[in-house]
N, C-alpha and C. Protein backbone atom coordinates (compact mmCIF):
# COMPACT_ATOMS: atom_id res chain seq x y z
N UNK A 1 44.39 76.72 99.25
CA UNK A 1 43.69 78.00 99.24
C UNK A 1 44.03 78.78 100.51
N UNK A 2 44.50 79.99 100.34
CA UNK A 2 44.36 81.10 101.41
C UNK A 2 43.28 81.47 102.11
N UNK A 3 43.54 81.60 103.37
CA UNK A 3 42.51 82.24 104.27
C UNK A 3 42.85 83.29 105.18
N UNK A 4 41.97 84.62 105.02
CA UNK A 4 42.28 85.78 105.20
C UNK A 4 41.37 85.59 106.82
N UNK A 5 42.47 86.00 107.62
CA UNK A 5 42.03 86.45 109.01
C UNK A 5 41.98 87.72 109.33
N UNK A 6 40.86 88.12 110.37
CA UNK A 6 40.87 89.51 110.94
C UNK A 6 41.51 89.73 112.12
N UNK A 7 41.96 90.48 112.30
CA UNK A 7 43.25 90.97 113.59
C UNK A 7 42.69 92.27 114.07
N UNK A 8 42.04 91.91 115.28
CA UNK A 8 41.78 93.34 116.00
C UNK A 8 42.57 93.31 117.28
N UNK A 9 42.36 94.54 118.34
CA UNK A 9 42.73 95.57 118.97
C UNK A 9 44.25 95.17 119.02
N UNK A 10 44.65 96.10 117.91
CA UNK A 10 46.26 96.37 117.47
C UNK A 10 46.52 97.67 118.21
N UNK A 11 47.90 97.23 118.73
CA UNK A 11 48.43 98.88 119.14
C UNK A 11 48.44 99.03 117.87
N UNK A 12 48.79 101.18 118.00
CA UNK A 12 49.28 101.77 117.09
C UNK A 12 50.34 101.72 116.86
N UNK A 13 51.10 101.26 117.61
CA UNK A 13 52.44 100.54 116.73
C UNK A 13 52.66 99.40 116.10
N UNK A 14 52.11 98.92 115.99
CA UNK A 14 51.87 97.56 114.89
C UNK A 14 51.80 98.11 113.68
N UNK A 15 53.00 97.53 112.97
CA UNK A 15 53.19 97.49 111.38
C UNK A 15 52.98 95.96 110.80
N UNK A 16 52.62 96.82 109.30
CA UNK A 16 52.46 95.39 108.87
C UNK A 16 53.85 94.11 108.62
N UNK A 17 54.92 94.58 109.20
CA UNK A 17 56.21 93.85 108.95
C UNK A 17 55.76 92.93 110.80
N UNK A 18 55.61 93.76 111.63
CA UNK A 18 55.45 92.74 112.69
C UNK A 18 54.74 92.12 113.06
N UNK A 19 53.30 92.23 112.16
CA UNK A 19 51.81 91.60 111.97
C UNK A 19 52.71 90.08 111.39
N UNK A 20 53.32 90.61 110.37
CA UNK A 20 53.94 89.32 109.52
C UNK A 20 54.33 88.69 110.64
N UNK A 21 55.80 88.85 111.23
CA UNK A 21 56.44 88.11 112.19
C UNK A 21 55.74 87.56 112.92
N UNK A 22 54.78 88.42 113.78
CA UNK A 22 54.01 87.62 114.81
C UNK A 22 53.40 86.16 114.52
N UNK A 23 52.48 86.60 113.06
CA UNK A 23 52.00 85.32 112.72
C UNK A 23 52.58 84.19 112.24
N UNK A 24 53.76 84.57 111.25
CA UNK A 24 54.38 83.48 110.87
C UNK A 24 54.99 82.30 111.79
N UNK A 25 54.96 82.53 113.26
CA UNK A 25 55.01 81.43 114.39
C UNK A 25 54.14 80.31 113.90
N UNK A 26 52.99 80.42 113.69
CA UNK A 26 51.96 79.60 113.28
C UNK A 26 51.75 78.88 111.69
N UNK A 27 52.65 79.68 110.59
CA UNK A 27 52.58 79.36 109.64
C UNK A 27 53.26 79.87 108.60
N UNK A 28 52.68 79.52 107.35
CA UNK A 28 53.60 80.66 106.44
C UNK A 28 52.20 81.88 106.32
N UNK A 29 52.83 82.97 105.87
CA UNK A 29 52.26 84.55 106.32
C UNK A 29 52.07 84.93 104.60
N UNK A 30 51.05 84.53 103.89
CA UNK A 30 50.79 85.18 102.74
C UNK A 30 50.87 86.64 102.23
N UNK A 31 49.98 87.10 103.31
CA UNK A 31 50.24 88.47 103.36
C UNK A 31 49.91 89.35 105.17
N UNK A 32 50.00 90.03 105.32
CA UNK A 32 49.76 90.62 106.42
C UNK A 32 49.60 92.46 106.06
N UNK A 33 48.20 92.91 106.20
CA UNK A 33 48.30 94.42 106.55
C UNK A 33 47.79 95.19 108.03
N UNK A 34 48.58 96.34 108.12
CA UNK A 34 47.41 96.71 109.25
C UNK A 34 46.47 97.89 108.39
N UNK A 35 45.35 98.05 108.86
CA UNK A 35 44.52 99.17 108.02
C UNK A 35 44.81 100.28 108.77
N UNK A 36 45.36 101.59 107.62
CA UNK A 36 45.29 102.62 108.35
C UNK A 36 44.34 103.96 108.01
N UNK A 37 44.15 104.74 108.48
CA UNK A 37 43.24 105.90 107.77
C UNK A 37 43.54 107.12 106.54
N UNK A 38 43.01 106.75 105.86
CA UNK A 38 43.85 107.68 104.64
C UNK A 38 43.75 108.99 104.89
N UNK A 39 43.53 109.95 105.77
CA UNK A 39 43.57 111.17 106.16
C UNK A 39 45.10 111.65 107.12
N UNK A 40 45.06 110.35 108.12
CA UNK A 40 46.11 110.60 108.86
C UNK A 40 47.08 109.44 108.74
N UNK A 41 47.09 108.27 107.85
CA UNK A 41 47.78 107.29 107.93
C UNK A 41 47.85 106.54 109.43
N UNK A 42 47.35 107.02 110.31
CA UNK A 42 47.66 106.16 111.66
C UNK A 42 46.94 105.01 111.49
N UNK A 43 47.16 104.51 112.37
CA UNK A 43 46.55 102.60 112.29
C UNK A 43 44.75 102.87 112.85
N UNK A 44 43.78 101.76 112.29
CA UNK A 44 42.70 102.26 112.85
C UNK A 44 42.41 101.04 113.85
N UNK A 45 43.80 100.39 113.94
CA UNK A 45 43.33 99.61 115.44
C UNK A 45 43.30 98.07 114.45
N UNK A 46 43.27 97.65 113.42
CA UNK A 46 42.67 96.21 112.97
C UNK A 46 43.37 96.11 111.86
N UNK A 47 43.60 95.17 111.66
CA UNK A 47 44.27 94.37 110.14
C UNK A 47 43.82 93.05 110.02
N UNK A 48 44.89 92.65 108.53
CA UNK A 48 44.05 91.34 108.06
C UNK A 48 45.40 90.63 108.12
N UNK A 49 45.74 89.11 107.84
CA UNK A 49 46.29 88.53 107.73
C UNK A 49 45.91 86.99 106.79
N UNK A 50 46.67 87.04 105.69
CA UNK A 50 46.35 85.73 104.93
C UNK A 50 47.47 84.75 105.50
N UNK A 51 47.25 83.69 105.82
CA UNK A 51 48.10 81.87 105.55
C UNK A 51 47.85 81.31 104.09
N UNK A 52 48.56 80.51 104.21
CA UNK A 52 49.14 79.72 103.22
C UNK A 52 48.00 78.81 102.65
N UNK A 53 47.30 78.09 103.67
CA UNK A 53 46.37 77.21 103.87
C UNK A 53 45.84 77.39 105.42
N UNK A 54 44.54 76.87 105.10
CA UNK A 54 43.22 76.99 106.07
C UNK A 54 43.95 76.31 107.22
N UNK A 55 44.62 74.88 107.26
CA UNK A 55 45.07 74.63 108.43
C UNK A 55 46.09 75.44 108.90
N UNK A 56 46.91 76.09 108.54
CA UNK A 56 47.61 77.37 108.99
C UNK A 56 46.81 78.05 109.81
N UNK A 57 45.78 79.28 109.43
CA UNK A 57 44.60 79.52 109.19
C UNK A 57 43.66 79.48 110.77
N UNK A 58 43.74 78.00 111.16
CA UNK A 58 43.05 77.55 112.24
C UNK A 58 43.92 77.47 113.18
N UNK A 59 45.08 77.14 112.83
CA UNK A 59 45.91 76.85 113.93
C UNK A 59 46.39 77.98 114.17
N UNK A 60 46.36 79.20 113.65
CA UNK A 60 47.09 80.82 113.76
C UNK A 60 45.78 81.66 115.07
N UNK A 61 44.29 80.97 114.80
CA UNK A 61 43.07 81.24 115.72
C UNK A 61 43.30 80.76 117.19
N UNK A 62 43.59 79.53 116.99
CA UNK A 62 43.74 78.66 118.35
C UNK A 62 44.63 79.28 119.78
N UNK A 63 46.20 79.58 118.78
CA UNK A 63 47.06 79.57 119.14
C UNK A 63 47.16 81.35 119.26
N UNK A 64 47.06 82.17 118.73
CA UNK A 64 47.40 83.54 118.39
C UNK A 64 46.35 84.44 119.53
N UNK A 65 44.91 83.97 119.43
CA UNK A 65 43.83 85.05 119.63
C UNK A 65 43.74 84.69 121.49
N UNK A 66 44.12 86.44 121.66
CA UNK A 66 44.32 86.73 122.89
C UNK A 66 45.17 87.07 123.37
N UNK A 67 46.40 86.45 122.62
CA UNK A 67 48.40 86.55 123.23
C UNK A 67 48.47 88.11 122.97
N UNK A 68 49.43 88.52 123.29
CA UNK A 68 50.34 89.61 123.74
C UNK A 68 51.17 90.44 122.17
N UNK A 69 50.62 91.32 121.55
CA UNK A 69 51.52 91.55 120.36
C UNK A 69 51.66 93.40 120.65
N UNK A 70 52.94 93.80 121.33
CA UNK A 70 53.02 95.35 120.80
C UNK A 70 52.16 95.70 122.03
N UNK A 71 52.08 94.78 122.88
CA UNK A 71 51.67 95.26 124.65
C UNK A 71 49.97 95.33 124.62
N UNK A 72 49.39 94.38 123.85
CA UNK A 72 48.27 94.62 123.37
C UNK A 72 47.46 93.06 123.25
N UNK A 73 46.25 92.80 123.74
CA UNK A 73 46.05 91.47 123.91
C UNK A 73 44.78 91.30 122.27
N UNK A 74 45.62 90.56 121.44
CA UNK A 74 44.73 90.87 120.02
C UNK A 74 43.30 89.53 119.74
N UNK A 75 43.10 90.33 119.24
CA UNK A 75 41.55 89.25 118.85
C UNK A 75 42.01 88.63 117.01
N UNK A 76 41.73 87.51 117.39
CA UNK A 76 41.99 86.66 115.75
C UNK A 76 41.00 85.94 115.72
N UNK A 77 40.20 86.13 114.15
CA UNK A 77 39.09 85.02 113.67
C UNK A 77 39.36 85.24 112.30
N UNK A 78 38.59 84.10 111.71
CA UNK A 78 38.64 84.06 110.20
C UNK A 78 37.30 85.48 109.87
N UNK A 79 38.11 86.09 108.49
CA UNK A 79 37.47 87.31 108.04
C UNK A 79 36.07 86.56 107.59
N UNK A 80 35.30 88.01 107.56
CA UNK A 80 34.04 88.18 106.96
C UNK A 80 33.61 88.68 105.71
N UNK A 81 33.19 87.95 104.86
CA UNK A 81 33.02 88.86 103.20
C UNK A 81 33.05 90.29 103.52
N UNK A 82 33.44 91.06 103.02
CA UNK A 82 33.11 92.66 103.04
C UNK A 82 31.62 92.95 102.83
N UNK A 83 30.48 93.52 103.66
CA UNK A 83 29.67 93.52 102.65
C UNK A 83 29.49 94.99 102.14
N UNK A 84 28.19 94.59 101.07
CA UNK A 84 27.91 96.08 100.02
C UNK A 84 27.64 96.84 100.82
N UNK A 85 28.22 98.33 100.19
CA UNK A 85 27.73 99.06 100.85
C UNK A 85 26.32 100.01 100.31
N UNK A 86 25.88 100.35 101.16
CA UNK A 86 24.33 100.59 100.86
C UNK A 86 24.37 102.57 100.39
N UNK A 87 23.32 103.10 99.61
CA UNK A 87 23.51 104.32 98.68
C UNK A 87 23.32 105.03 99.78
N UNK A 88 23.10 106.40 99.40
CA UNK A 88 23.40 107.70 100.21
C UNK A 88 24.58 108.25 100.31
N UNK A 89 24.87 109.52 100.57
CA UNK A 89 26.04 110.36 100.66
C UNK A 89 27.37 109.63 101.39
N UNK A 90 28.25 110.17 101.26
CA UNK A 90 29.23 109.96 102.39
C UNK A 90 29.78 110.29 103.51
N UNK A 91 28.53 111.66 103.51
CA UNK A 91 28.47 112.92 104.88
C UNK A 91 27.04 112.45 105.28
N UNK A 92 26.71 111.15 106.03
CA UNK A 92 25.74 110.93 106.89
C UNK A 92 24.38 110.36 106.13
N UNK A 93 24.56 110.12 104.72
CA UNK A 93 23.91 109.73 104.34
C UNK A 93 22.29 110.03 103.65
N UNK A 94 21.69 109.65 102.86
CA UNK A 94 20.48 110.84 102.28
C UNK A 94 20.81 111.56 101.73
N UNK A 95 19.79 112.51 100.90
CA UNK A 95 20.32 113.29 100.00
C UNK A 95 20.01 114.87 100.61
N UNK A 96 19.59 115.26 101.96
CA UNK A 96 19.64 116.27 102.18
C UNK A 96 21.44 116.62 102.76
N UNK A 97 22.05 117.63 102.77
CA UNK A 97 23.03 118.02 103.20
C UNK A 97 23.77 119.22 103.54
N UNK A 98 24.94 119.20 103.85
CA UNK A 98 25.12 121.07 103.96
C UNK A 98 24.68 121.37 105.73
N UNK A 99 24.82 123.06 105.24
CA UNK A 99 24.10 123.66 106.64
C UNK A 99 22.73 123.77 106.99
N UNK A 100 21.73 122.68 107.37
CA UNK A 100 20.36 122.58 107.58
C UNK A 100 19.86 122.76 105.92
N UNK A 101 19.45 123.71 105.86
CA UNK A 101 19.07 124.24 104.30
C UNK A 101 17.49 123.66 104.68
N UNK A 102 16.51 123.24 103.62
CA UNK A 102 15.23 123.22 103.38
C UNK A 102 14.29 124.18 104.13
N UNK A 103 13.13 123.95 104.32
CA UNK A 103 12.57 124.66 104.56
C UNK A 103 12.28 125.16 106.20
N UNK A 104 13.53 124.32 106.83
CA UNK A 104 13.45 124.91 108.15
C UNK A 104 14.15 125.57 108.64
N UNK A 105 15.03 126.43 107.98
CA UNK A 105 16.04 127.41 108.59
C UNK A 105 17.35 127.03 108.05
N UNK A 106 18.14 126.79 109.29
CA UNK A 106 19.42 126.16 109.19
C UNK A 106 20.21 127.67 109.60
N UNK A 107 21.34 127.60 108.98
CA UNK A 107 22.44 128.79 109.20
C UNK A 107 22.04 129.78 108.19
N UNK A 108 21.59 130.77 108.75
CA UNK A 108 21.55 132.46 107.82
C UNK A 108 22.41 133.17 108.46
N UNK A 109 22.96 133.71 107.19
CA UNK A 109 23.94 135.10 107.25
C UNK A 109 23.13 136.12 107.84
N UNK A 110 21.66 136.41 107.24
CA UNK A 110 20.66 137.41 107.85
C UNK A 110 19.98 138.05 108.93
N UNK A 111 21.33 138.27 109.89
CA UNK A 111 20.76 138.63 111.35
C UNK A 111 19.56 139.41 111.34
N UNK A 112 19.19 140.41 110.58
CA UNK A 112 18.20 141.33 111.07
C UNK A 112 16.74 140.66 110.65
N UNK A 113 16.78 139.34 110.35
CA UNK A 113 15.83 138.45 110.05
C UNK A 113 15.34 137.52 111.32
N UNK A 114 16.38 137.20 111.81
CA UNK A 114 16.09 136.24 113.26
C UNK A 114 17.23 135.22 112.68
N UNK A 115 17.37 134.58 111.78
CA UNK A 115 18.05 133.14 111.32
C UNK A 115 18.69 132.61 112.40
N UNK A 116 19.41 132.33 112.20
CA UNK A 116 20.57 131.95 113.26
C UNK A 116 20.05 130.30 113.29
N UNK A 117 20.18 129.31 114.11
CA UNK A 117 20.38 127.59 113.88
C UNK A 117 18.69 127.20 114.36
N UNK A 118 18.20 126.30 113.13
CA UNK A 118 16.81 125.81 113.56
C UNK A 118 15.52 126.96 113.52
N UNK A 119 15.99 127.84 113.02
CA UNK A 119 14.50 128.79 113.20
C UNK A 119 13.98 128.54 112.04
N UNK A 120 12.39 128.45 112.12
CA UNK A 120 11.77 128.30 111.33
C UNK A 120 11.04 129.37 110.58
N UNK A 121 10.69 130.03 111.36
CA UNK A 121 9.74 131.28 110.66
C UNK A 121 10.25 132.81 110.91
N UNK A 122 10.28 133.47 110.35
CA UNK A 122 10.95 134.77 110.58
C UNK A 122 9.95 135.43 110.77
């Protein structure tokens, strides 16, 4: 059975081809990614890495976490389930959103009212 490790503080030059290399010192390299941000594709600093087997796995922890990869001293442990993620928006969460809005103001177009950010009463 495979065991998926977490790989943090990656330079931003770390690809997932030299994530591979690095680790495969320690074992065979199932898979190797680095995570990047789907807005800008740059790296967000962390990736994962699968072995072959768990003793791979342990011996990739021992030996790997701390050394030198891409001028960068990396952190290696065995991954953590993902967990669920919990409801609400994806802009901060809750169901209020937007520019202030409800009943306390927020952004008005209506200068000759007062509006402008946070006013409550005109």
């Amino acid at each position: 059975m495979a065991t998926k490790l977490f790989v943090g503080s990656l330079a931003w030059a770390t690809t997932d081809d030299s994530l591979q290399a690095f680790f495969s010192q320690a074992g065979t390299v199932s898979s190797a990614r680095v995570i990047t941000d789907r807005a800008t594709g740059r790296s967000k600093g962390f990736g994962f890495v699968e072995m072959s087997s768990d003793e791979e796995a342990q011996k990739a922890v021992a030996e790997l976490n701390g050394k030198e990869l891409d001028g960068r001293a990396i952190v290696v442990n065995e991954a953590r389930p993902m967990e669920p993620r919990t409801g609400g928006s994806s802009f901060g969460g809750g169901s209020r959103g937007g520019f202030g809005g409800g009943s306390r103001g927020g952004f008005s177009r209506d200068n000759n009212r007062g509006g402008g950010y946070g006013r409550s009463s005109y």
